[in-house]
Protein backbone atom coordinates (compact mmCIF):
# COMPACT_ATOMS: atom_id res chain seq x y z
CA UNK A 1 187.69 -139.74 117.54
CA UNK A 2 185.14 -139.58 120.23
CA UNK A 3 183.47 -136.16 120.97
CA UNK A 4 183.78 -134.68 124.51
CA UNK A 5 180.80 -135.05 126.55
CA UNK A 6 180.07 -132.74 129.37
CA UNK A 7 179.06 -133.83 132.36
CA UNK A 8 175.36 -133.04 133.55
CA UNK A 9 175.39 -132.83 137.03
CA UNK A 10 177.46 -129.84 137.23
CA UNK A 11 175.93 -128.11 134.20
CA UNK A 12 172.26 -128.51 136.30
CA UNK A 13 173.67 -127.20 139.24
CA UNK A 14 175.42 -124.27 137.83
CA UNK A 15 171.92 -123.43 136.36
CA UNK A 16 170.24 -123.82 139.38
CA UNK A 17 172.77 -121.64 141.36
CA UNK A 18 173.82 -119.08 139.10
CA UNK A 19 171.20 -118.36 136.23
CA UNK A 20 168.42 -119.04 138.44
CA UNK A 21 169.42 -118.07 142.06
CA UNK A 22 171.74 -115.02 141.48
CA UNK A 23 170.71 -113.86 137.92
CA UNK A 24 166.96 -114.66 137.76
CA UNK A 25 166.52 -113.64 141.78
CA UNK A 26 163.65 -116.98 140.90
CA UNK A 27 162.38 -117.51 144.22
CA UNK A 28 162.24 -121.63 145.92
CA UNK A 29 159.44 -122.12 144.53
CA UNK A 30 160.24 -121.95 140.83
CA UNK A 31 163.80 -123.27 141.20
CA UNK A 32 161.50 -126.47 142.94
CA UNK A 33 159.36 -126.88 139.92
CA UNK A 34 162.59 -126.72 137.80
CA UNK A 35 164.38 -129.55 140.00
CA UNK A 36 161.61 -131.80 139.61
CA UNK A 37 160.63 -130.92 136.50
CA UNK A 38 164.56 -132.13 135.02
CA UNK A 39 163.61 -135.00 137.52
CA UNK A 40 160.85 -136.16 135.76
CA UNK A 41 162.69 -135.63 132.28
CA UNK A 42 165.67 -138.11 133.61
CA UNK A 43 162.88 -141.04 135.24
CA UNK A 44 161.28 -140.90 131.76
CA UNK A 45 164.68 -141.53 129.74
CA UNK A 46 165.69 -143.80 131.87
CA UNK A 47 162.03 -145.64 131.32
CA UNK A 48 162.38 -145.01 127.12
CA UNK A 49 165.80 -146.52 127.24
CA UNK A 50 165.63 -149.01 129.73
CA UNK A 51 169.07 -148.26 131.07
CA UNK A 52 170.04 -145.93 134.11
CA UNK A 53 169.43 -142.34 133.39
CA UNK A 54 172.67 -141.29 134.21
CA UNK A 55 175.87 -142.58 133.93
CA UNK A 56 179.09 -142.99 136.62
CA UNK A 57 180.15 -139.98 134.95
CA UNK A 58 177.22 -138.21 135.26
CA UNK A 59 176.13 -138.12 131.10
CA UNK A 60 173.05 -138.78 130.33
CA UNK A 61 173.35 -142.27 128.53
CA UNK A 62 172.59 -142.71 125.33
CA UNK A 63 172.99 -139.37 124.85
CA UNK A 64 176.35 -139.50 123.89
């Protein structure tokens, strides 16, 4: 039976808009260095596993 994956694109952007925006009050700068920093976390996985970062589904691959 395969476990359920969750998808990452909405998981990142309910971080970004509701822990970090409306409960953290982080201002744009910090919620920039957070975007880019998950941005330079996916370009490196995708480099380690030489496949696309993300899947259609939006799961990180190989992660699953």
């Amino acid at each position: 039976m395969m476990k359920p994956t969750a998808s990452l694109v909405p998981l990142l952007e309910s971080f970004f808009t509701q822990r970090l925006m409306s409960q953290r009050q982080s201002s744009p700068q910090t919620i920039s260095s957070y975007r880019d920093t998950f941005r330079l976390l996916l370009r490196f996985t995708q480099q380690r596993l030489h496949k696309p970062a993300l899947d259609g589904r939006g799961v990180i691959a190989g992660w699953c």
